[in-house]
Protein backbone atom coordinates (compact mmCIF):
# COMPACT_ATOMS: atom_id res chain seq x y z
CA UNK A 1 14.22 -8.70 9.88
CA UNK A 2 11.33 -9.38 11.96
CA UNK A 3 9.20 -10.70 9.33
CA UNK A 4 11.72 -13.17 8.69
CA UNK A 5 12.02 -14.47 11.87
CA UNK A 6 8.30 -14.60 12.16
CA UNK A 7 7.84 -16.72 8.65
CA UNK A 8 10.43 -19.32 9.51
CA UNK A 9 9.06 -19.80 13.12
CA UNK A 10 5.78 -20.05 11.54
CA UNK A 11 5.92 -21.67 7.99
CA UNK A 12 9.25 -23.51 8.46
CA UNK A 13 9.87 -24.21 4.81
CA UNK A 14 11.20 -20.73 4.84
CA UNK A 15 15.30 -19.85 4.93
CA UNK A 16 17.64 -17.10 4.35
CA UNK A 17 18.89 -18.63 1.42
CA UNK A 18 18.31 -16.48 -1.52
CA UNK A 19 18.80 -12.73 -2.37
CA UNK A 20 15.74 -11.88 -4.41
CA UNK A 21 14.61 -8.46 -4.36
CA UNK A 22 11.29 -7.96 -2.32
CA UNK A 23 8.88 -6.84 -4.84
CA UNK A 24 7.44 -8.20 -7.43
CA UNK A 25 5.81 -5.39 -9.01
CA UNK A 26 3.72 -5.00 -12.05
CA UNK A 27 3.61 -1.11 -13.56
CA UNK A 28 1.45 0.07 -16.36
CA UNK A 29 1.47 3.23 -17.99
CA UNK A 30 -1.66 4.41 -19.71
CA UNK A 31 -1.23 7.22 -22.24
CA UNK A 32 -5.18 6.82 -23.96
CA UNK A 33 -5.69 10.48 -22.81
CA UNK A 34 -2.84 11.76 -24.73
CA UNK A 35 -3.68 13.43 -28.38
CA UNK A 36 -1.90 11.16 -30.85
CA UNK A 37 0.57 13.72 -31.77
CA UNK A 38 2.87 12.41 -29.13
CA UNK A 39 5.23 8.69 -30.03
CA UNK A 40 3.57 6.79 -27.69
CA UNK A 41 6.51 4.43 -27.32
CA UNK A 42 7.86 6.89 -24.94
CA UNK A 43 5.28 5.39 -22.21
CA UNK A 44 6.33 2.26 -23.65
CA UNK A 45 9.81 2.36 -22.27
CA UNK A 46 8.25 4.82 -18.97
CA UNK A 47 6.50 1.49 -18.15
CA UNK A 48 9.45 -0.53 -18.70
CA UNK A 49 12.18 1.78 -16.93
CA UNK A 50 9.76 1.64 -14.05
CA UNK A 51 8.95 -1.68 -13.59
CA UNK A 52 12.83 -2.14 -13.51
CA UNK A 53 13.36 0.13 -10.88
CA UNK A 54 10.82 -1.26 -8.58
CA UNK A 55 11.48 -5.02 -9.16
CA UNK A 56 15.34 -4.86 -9.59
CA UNK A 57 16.14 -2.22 -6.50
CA UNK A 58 17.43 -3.57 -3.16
CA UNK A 59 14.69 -1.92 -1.07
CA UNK A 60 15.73 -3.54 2.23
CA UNK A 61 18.51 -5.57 3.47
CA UNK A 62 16.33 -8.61 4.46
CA UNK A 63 16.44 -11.35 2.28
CA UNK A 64 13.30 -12.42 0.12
CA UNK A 65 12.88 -15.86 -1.55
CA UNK A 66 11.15 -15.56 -4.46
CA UNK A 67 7.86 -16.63 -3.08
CA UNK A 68 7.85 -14.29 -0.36
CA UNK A 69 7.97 -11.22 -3.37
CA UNK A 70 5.33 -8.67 -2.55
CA UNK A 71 3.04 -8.70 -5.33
CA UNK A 72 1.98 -5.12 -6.15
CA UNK A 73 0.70 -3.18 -9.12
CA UNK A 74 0.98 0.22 -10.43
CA UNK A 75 -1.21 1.76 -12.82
CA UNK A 76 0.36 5.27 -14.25
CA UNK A 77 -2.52 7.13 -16.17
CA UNK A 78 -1.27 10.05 -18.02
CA UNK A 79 -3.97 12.51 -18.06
CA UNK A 80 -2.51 15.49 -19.77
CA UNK A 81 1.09 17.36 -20.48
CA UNK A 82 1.64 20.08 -18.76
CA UNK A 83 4.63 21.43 -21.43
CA UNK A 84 7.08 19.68 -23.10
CA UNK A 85 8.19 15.92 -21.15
CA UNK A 86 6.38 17.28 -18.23
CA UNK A 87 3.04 15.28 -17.09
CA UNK A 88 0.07 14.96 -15.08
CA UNK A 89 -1.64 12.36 -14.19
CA UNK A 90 -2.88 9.66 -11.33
CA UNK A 91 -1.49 6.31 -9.76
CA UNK A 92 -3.80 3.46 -8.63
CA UNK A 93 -1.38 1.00 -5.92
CA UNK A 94 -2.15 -2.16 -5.28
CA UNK A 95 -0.23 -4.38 -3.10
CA UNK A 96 -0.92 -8.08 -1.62
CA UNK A 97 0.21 -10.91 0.73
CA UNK A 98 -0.36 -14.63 0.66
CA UNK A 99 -2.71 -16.15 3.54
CA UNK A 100 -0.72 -18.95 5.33
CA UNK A 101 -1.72 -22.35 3.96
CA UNK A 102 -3.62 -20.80 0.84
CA UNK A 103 -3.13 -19.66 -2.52
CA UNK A 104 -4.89 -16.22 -1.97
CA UNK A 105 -3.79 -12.76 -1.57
CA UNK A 106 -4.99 -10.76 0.69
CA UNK A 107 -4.91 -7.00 -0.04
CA UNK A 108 -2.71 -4.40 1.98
CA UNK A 109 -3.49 -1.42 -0.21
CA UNK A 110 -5.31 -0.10 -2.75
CA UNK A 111 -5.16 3.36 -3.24
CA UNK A 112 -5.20 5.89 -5.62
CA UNK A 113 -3.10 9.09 -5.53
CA UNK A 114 -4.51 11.74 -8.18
CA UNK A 115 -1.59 14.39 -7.37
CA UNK A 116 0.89 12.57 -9.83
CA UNK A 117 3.07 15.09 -11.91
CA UNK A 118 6.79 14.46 -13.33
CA UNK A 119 9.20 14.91 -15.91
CA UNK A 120 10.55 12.17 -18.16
CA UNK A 121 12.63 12.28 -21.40
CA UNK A 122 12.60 9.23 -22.96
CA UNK A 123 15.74 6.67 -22.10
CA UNK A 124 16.57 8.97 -19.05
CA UNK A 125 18.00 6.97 -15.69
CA UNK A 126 14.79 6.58 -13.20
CA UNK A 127 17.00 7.13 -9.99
CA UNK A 128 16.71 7.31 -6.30
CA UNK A 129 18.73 8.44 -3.33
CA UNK A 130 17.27 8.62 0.28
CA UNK A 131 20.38 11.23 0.66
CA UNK A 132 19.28 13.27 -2.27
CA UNK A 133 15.34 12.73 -2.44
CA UNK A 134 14.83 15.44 -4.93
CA UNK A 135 18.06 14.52 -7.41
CA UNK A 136 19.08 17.66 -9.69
CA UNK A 137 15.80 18.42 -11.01
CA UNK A 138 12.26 18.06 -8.75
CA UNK A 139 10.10 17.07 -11.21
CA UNK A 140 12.35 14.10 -12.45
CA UNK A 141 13.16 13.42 -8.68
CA UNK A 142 9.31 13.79 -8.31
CA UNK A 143 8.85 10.49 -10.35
CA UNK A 144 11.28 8.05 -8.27
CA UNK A 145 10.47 9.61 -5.19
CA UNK A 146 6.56 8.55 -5.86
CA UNK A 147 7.46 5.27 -6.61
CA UNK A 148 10.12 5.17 -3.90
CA UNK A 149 7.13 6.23 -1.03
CA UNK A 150 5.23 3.47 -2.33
CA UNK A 151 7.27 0.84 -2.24
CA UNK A 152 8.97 1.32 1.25
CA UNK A 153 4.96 2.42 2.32
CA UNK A 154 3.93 -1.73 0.78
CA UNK A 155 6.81 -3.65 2.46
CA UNK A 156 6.35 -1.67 5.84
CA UNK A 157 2.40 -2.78 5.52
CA UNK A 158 3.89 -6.39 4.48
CA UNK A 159 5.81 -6.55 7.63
CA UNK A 160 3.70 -5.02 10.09
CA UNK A 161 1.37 -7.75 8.85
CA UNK A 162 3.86 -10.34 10.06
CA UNK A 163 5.34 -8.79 13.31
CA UNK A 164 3.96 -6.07 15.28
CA UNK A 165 5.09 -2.75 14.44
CA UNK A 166 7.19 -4.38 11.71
CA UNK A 167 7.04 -2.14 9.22
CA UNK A 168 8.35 0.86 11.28
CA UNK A 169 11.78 1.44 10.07
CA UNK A 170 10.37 1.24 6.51
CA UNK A 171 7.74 4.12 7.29
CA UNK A 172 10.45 5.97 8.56
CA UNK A 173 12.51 6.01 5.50
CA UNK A 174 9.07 6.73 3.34
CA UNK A 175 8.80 9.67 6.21
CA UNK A 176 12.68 11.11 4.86
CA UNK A 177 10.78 11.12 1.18
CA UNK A 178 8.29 13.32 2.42
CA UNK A 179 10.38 15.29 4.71
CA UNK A 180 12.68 15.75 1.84
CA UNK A 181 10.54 15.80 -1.21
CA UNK A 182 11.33 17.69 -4.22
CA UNK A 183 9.61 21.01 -4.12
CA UNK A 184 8.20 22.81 -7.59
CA UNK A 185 5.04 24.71 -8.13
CA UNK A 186 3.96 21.75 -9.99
CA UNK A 187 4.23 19.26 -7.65
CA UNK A 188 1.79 18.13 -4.86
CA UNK A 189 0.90 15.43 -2.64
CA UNK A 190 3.74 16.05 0.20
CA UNK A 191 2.72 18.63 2.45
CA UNK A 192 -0.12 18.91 5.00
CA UNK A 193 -1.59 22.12 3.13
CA UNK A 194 -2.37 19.80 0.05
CA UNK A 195 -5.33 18.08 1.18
CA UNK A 196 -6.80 15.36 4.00
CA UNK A 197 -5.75 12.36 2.10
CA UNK A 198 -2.35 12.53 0.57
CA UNK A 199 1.01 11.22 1.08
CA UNK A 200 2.35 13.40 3.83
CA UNK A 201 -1.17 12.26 5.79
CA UNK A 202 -0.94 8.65 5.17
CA UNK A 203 2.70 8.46 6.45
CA UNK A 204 2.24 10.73 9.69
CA UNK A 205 -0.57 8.16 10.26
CA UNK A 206 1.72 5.24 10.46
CA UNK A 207 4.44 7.05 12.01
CA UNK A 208 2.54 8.95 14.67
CA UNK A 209 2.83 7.42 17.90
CA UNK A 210 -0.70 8.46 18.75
CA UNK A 211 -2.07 6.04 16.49
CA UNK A 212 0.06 3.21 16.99
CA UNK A 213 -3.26 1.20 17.95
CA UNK A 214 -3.70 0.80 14.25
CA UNK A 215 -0.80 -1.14 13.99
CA UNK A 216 -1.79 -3.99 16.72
CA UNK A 217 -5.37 -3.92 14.67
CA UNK A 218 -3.46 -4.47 11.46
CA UNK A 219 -1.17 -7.18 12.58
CA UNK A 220 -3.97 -9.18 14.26
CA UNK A 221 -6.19 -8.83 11.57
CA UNK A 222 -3.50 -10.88 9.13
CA UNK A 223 -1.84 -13.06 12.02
CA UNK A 224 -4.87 -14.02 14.30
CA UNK A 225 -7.58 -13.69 11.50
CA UNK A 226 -6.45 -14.72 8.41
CA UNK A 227 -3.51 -16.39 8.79
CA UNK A 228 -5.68 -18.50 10.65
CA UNK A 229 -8.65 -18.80 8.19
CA UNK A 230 -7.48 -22.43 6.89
CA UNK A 231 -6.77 -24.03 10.25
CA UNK A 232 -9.20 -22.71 12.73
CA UNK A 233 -12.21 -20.99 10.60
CA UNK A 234 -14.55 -19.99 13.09
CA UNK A 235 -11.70 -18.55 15.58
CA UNK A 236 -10.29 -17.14 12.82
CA UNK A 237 -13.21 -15.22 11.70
CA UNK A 238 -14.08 -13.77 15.19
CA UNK A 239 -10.58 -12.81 15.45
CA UNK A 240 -11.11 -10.67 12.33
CA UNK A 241 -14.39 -9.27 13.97
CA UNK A 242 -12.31 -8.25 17.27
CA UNK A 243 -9.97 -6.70 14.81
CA UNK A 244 -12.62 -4.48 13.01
CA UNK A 245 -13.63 -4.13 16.57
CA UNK A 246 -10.71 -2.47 17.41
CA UNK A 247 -10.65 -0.45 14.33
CA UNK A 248 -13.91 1.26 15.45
CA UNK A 249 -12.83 2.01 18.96
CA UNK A 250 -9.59 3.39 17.04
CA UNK A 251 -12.16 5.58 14.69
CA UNK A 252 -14.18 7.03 18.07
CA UNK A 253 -11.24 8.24 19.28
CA UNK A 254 -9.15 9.41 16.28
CA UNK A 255 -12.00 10.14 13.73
CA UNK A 256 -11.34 11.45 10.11
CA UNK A 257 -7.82 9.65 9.74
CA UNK A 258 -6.32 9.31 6.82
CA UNK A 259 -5.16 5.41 7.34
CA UNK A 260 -8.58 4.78 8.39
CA UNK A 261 -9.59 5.41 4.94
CA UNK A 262 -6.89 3.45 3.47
CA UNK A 263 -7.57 0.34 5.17
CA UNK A 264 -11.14 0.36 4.36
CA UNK A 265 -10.74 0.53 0.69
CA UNK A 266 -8.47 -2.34 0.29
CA UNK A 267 -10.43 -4.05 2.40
CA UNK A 268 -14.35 -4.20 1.07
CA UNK A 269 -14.62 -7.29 -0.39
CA UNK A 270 -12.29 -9.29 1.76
CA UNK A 271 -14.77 -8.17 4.90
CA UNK A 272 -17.74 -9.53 3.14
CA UNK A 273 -16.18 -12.64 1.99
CA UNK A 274 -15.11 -13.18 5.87
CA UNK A 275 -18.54 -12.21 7.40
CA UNK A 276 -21.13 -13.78 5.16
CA UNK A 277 -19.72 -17.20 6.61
CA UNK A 278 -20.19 -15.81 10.52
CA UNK A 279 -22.28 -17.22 13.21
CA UNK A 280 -25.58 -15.73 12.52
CA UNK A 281 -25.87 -13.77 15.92
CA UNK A 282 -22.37 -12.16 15.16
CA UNK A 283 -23.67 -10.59 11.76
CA UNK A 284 -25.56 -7.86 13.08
CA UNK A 285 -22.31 -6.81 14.77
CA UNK A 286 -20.21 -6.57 11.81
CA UNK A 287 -22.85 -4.69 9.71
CA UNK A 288 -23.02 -2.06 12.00
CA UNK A 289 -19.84 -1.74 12.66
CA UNK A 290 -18.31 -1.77 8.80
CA UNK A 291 -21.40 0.19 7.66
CA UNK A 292 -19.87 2.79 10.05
CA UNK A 293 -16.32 2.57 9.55
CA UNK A 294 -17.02 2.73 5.74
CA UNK A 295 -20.22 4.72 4.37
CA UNK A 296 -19.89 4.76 0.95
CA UNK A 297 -20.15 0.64 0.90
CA UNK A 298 -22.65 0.36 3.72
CA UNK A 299 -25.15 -0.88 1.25
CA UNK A 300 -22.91 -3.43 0.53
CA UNK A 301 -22.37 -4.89 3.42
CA UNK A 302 -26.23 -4.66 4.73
CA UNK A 303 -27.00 -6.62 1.17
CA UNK A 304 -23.81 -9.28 1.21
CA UNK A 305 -23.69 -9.82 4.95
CA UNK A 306 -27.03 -12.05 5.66
């Protein structure tokens, strides 16, 4: 509700007039690593069932005109089968939100989880129940409850972007996935024993009142900094510096965090498209600090940023 409250105040041509779902998702399923013994059209109608579930679901009970749908993509890679209907694979999620008074999106995720396995007969109901996480069988549950995570995990990021701390109650109902998520030797990605950057990690992140710092960064960043970019450049982009700022005082004294990591990556070329435009004196500043917060693209940024 906040972010509603938040968009009328601020855009004004906004009203709770409509009952549109809140995403507006795009899924892909891609089966190229599959030997051609198996009817591909299965994946065909995978891809189909699931973009229907995301897009035609009441996630919240806020109400979304239809250009205030999240826009978020899901790419399903099938990597091998397991036994029969059973799969492995990876997910790549993207999500975006518009920049007030512009046509672009501005990323809030892009991740990809590699710790994707499920069960799927063709034409079978893709189903979810926060009272029954798992359904009857954990490795068909598996599949919703994925997709499920995801799409409370976007519209939680969507409204902490427009309110602070807007996106809690939507963390804590990705949290009841997790807490409740279907259990098989097959499946992983849920628990704190399967590795530093997974789904259980990313959600204690943004539920953990330890790091609730990383929410004021987050909402600033979009409110103060970008939201801003069209009226007031200059503030705006100093605003995002203070913001990535904050992120590395955030880093010193919670270091190795999993939502660290997925901020960054959404992030890369958005931060260089910001800072190449800085005051020249201010440059240094952001090199060092984004060449620390994220490593891997540090030559990047010491290239882009001049």
């Amino acid at each position: 509700m906040f972010r509603r409250v938040i968009i009328i105040f601020v855009f004004l041509t906004y009203s709770f007039v409509s009952s549109s779902q809140e995403l507006q998702g795009k899924v892909t399923v891609n089966a190229t690593r599959i030997n051609s013994t198996v009817d591909k059209k299965v994946f065909v109608t995978l891809q189909n069932q699931l973009t229907n579930f995301l897009n035609n679901r009441r996630w919240t009970k806020d109400v979304f005109k239809p250009n205030e749908k999240i826009v978020c993509s899901f790419l399903l890679s099938i990597e091998s089968i397991v036994e029969t209907n059973v799969y492995k694979g990876s997910l790549i999620i993207q999500a975006a939100r518009p920049v007030y008074g512009s046509s672009y999106q501005s990323p809030l995720i892009n991740y990809k989880d590699a710790d994707i396995s499920f069960k799927y007969v063709e034409y079978q109901p893709i189903e979810f129940n926060d009272n029954n996480v798992q359904g009857t069988d954990p490795l068909i549950g598996n599949l919703s409850a994925i997709f499920a995570y995801y799409a409370y995990t976007i519209i939680g990021l969507d409204y902490d972007s427009f309110s602070p701390k807007g996106g809690d109650q939507m963390f804590q109902k990705a949290l009841n996935i997790v807490n409740n998520s279907p259990e098989s030797s097959n499946i992983t990605g849920w628990k704190l024993f399967d590795g530093l950057r997974n789904r259980y990690w990313f959600n204690e992140n943004l539920v953990n009142n330890k790091y609730n710092a990383i929410h004021d960064v987050f909402y600033s960043y979009y409110r103060n900094g970008m939201d801003s970019m069209y009226v007031k450049e200059a503030v705006a982009r100093n605003n995002v510096l203070k913001s990535i700022t904050r992120l590395q005082s955030f880093n010193q004294e919670n270091s190795g965090t999993a939502i660290l990591q997925f901020f960054m990556q959404s992030k890369t070329n958005e931060l260089i498209g910001v800072f190449k435009n800085l005051k020249t004196e201010d440059k240094p500043k952001a090199v060092t600090i984004l060449t620390t917060l994220d490593v891997s693209n540090a030559p990047r940024y010491k290239e882009e940023i001049k």
